[in-house]
Protein backbone atom coordinates (compact mmCIF):
# COMPACT_ATOMS: atom_id res chain seq x y z
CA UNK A 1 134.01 81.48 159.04
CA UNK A 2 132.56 78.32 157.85
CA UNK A 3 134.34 76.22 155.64
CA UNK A 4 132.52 74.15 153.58
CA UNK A 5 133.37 70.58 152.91
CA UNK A 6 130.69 68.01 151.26
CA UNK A 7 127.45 69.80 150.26
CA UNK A 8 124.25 69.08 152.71
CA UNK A 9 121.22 71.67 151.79
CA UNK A 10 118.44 70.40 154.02
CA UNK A 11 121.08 69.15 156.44
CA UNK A 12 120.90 72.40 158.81
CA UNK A 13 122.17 70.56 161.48
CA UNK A 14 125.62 70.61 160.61
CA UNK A 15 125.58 74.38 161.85
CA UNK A 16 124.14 73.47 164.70
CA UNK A 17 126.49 74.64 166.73
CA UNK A 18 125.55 78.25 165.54
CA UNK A 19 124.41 80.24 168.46
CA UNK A 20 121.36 81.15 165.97
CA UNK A 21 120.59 77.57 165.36
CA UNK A 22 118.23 75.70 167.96
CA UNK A 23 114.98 73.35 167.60
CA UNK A 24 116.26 71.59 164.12
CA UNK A 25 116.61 75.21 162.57
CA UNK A 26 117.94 78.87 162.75
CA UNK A 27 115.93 80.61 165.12
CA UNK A 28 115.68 84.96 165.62
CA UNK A 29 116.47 85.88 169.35
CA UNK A 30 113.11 86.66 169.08
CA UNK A 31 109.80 85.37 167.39
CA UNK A 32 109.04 88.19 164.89
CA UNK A 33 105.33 88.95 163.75
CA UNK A 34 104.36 87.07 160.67
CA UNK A 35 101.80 85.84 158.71
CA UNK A 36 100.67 82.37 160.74
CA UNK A 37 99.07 79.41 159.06
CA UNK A 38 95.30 80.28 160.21
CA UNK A 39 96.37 83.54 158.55
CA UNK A 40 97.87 82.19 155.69
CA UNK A 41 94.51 81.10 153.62
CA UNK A 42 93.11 84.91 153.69
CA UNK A 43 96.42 86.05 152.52
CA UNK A 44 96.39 84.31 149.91
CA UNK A 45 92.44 84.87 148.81
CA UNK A 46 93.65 88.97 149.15
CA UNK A 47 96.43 88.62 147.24
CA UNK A 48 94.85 86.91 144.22
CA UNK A 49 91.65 88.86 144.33
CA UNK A 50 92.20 92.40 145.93
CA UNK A 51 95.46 93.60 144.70
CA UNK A 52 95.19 97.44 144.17
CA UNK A 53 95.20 98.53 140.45
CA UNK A 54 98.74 99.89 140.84
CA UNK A 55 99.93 96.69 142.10
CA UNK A 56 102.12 96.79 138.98
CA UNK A 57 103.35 99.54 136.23
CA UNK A 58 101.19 100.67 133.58
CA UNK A 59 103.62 101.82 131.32
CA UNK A 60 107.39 100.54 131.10
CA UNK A 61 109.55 102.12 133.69
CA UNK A 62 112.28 104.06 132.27
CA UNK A 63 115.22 102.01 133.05
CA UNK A 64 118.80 103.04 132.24
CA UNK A 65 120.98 100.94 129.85
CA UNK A 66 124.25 99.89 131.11
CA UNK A 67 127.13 98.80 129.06
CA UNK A 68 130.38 96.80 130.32
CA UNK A 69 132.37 99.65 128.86
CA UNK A 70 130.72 101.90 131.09
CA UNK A 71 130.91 100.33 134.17
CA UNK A 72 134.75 99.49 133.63
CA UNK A 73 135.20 103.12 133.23
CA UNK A 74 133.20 103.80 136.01
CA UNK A 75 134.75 105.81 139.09
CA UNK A 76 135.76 103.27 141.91
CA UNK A 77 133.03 103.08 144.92
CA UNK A 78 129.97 103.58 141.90
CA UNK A 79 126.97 101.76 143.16
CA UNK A 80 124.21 100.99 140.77
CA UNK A 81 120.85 99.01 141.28
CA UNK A 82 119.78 96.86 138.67
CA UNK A 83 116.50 95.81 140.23
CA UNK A 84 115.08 94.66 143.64
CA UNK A 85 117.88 93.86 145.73
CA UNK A 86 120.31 93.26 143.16
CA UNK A 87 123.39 96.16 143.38
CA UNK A 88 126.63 95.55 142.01
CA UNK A 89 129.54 97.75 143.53
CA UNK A 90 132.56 98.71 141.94
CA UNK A 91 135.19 98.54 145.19
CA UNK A 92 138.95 98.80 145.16
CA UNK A 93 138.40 98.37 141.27
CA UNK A 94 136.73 94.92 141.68
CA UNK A 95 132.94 94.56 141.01
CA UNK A 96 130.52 93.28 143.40
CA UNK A 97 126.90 91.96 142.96
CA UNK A 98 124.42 91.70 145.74
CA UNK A 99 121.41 89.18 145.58
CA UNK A 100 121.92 88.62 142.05
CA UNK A 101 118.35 88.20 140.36
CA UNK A 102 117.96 87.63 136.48
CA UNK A 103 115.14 85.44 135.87
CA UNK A 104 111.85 86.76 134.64
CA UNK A 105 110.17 85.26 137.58
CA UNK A 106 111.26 85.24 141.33
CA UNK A 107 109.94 81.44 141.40
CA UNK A 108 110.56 78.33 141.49
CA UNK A 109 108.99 77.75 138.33
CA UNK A 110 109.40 80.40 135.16
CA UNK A 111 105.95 79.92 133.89
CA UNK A 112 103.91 81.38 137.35
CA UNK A 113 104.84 83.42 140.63
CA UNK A 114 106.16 87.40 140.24
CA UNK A 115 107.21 88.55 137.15
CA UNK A 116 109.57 91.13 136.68
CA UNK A 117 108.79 94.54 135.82
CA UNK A 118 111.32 95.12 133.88
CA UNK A 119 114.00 93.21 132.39
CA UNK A 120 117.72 93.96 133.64
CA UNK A 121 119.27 96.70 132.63
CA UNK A 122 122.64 94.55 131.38
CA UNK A 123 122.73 90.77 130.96
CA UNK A 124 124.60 88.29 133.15
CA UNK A 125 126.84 87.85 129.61
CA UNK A 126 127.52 91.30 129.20
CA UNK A 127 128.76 91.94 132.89
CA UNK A 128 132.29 92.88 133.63
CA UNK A 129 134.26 90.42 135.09
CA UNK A 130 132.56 90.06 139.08
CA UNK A 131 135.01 90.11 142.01
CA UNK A 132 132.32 88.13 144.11
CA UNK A 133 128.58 87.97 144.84
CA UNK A 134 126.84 88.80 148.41
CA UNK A 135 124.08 86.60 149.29
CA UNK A 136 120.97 87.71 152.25
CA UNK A 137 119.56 84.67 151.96
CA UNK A 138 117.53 82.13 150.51
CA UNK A 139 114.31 83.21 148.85
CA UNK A 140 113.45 83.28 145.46
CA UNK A 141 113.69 87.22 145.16
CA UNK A 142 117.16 86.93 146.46
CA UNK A 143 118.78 83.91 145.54
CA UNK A 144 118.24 83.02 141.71
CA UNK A 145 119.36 79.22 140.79
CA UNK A 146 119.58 79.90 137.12
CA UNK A 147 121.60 83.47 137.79
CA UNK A 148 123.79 81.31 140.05
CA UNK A 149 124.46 78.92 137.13
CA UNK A 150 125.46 81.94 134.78
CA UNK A 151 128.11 83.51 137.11
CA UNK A 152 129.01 80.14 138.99
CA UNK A 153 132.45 80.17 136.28
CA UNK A 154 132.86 83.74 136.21
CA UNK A 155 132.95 85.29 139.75
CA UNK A 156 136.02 84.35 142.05
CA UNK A 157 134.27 84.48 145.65
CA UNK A 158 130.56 83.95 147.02
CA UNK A 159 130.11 85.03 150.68
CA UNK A 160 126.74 83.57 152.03
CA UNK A 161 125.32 83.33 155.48
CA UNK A 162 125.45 79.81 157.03
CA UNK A 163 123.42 77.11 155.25
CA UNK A 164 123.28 79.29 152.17
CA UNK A 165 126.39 78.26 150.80
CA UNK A 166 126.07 74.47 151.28
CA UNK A 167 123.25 75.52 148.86
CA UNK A 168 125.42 76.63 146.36
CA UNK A 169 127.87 73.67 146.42
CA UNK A 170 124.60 71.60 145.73
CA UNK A 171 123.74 73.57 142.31
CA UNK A 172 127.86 73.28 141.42
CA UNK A 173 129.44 75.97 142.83
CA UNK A 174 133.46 75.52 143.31
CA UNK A 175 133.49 74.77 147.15
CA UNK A 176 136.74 76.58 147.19
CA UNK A 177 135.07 79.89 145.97
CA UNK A 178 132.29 79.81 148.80
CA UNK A 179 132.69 81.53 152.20
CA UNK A 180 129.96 81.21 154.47
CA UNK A 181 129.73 82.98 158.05
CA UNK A 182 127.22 83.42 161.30
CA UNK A 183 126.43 86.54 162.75
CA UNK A 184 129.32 88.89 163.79
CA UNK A 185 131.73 86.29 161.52
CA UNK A 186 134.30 88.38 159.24
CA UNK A 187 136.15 87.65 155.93
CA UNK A 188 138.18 89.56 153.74
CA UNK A 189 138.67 89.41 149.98
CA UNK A 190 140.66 90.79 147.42
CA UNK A 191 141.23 94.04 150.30
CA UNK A 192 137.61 93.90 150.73
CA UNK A 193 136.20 93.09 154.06
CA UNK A 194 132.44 91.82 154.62
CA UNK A 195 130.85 91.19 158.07
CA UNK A 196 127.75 89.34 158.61
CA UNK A 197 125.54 91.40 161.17
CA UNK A 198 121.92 90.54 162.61
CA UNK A 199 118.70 90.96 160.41
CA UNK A 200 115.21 89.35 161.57
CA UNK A 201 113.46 87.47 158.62
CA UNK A 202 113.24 83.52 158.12
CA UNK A 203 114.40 81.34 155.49
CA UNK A 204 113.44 78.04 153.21
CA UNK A 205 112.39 77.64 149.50
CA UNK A 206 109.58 75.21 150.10
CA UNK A 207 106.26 75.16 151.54
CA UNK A 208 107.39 73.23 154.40
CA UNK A 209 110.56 74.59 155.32
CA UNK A 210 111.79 75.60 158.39
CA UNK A 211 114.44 77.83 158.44
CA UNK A 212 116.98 75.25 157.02
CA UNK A 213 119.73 78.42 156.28
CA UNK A 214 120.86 81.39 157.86
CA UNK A 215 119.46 85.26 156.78
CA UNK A 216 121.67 88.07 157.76
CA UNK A 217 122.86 91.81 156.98
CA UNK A 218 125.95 92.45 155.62
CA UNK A 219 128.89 95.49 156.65
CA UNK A 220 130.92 95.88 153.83
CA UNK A 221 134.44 97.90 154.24
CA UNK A 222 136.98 98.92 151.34
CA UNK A 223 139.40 101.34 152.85
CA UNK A 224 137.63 104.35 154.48
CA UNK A 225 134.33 103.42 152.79
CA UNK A 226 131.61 101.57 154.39
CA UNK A 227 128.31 100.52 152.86
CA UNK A 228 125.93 98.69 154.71
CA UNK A 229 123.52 96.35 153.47
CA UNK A 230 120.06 94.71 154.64
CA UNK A 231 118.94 92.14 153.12
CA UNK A 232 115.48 91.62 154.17
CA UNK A 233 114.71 92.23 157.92
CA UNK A 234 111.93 93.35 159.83
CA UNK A 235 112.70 96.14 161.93
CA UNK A 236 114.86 95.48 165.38
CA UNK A 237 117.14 96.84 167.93
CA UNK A 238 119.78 95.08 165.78
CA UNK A 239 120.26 98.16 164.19
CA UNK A 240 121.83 99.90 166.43
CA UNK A 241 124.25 97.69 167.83
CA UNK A 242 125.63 97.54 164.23
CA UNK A 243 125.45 101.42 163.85
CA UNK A 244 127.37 101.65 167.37
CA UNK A 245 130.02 98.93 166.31
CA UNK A 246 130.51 99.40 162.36
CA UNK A 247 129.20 103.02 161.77
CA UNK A 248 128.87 105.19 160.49
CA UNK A 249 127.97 104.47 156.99
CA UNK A 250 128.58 106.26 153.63
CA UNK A 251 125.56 104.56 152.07
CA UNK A 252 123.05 102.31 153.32
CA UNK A 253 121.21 99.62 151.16
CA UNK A 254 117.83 99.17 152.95
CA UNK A 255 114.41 97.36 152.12
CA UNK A 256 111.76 99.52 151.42
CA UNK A 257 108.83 96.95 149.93
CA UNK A 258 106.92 94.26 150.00
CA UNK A 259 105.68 95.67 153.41
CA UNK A 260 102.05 94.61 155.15
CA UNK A 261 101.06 94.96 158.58
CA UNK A 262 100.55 91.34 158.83
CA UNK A 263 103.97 90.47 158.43
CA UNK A 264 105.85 93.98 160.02
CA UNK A 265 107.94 91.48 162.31
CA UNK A 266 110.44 90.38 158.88
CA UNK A 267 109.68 93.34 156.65
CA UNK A 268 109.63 97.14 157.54
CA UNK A 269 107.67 99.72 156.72
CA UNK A 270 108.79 102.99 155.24
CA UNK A 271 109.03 104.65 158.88
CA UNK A 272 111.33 101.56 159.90
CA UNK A 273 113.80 101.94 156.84
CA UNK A 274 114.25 105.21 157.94
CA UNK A 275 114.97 104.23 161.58
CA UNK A 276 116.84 101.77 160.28
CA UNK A 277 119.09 104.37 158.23
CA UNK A 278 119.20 106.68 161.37
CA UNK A 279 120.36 103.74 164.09
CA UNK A 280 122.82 102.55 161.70
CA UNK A 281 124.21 106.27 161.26
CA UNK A 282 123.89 105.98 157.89
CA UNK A 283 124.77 109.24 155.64
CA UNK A 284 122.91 108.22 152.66
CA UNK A 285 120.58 105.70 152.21
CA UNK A 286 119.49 103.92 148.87
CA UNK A 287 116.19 101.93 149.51
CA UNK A 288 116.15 98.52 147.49
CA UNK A 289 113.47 95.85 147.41
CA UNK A 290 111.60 97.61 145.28
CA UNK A 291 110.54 98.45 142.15
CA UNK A 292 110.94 94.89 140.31
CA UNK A 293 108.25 92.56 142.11
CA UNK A 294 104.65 92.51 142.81
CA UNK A 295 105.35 90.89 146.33
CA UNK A 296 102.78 92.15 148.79
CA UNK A 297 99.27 94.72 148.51
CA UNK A 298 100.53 98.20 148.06
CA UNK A 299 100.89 100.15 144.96
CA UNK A 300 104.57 99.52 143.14
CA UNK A 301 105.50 102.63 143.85
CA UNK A 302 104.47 103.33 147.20
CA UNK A 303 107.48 102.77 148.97
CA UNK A 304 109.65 105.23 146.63
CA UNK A 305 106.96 107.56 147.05
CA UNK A 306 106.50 107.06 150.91
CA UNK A 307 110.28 106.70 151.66
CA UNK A 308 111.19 109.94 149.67
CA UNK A 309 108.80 112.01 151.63
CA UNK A 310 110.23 110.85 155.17
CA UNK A 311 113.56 111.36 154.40
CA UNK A 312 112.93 114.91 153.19
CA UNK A 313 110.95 115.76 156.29
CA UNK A 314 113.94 114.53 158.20
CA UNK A 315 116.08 116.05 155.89
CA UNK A 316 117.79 112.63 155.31
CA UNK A 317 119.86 112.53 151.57
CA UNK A 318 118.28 109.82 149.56
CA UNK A 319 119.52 108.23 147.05
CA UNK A 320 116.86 106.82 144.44
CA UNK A 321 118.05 106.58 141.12
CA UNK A 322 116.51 104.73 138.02
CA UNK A 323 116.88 101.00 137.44
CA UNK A 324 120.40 100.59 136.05
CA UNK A 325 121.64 104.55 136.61
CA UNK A 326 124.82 104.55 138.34
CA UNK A 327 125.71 106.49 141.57
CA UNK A 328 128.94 108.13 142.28
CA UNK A 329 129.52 107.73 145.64
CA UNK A 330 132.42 110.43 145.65
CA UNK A 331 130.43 112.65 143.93
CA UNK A 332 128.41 115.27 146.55
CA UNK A 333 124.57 114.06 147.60
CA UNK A 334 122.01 114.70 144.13
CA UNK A 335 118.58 116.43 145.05
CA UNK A 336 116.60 112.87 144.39
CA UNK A 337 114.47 112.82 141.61
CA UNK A 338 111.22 111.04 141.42
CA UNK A 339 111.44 108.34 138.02
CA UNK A 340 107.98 106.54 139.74
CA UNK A 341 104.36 108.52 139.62
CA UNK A 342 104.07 111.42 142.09
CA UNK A 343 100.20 112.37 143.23
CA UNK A 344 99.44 116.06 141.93
């Protein structure tokens, strides 16, 4: 584990003696498929002109409204999403936010880039008091400056992958609440153990950037429960060196969204969440990156729709509840219920 001293974002060198860190930034073992910059340009004219009509929601999606006094008499080891990647766990009676995102926009700016679909089903304010947050990584959709701000002097801990929380000291986080960790790095808090594991993807919030922080999964342990989380990751043979070493898995927490053959090497397709699940040995798996942003060319709802459909061919429990409904994890596997549009 990291610890973090003066604050240098930009500075990726001083984790340069990461094993993922080589040629001025952090590197994947290998080069994943991605969108190139010849590519780039047509991207760009598709996205802007030939998004399919369902791109986003026609009619407001029923999203479930949470209270503090609900969640702090919540059952311990509840998991509920409250959009995109954003979960917050209830573990050893401690509460636990992943990839906290707030903002309206998952952008640099709040007046253009991808609105939300909805707004959050509880505000930052109304939260009960957070244990820690659990950062991916870096992008926009992930990591959200101004939600950062707002729980900065109410959440004890912040575990981040390398680079990620130098970031944070730079927007006035407490240095003494950040932990930050490379790949197969471990830290416990408050009886809670976290391990950062492997995920392929890139990092940067500029144009120019070149993977100036680290991305990585995340294995998180409270007693005899283990939930593991993706982040975003394009599907690799990471998977099952985590399954083999941290598995199985009460719950995973895998992207399902924001998919396109043209960029398959850092984000999967339905077929590869479900690998995913199944090298991880995974028991039930809650697909997140979803349902908030217009981030790629499929239909909003596709990967619900797509993802539900595998896993009940496979006969794989999946857990998809609305936007801010909460998920006993003691409780015995739910028959899934489609909230999105389902084709007659």
């Amino acid at each position: 584990m990291t610890t973090l001293g003066l604050s240098a974002c930009g500075n990726a060198a001083r984790h340069a003696d990461s094993p993922q860190f080589r040629d001025g930034g952090f590197r994947n073992p290998v080069t994943p498929k991605t969108v190139g910059w010849r590519e780039a340009p047509r991207v760009v004219w598709r996205m802007l002109f030939y998004k399919p009509a369902e791109a986003t929601p026609a009619a407001p999606l029923p999203v479930a409204r949470l209270t503090r006094e609900q969640l702090l008499a919540a059952p311990d080891r509840t998991v509920v999403r409250l959009g995109h990647s954003t979960v917050l766990m209830k573990l050893k009676g401690g509460f636990w936010l992943t990839d906290p995102v707030f903002s309206e926009r998952a952008s640099p700016v709040q007046w253009a880039g991808p609105k939300r679909f909805h707004a959050p089903p509880i505000a930052i304010d109304e939260l009960p008091p957070i244990q820690g947050v659990l950062l991916s990584h870096d992008h926009y959709d992930h990591l959200d400056k101004a939600a950062i701000a707002q729980l900065s002097g109410r959440v004890g801990h912040f575990v981040a992958p390398l680079g990620v929380g130098d970031l944070l000291v730079e927007w006035g986080v407490d240095p003494a609440k950040v932990r930050q960790l490379d790949w197969w790095q471990s830290t416990t808090v408050e009886g809670v153990r976290f391990v950062a594991t492997p995920a392929q993807h890139f990092s940067g919030r500029g144009l120019f950037s070149d993977n100036p922080t680290l991305w990585a999964s995340w294995v998180v342990q409270a007693d005899d429960f283990r939930l593991f989380f993706s982040g975003d990751t394009g599907y690799f043979d990471g998977f099952k060196a985590i399954g083999e070493k941290y598995g199985p898995f009460d719950l995973t927490l895998i992207e399902c969204g924001a998919y396109d053959r043209q960029w398959s090497g850092v984000h999967m397709q339905p077929e590869e969440t479900l690998q995913a699940h199944l090298d991880l040995r995974g028991k039930r798996l809650m697909p997140v990156h979803n349902g908030t942003f217009d981030l790629a060319l499929h239909d909003w709802h596709d990967p619900l729709t797509r993802i539900a459909a595998l896993a009940s061919a496979r006969e794989v429990p999946v857990v998809t509840p609305r936007i801010g409904e909460p998920v006993d994890m003691n409780a015995p596997p739910l028959v899934a219920t489609a909230w999105w549009p389902v084709a007659d």
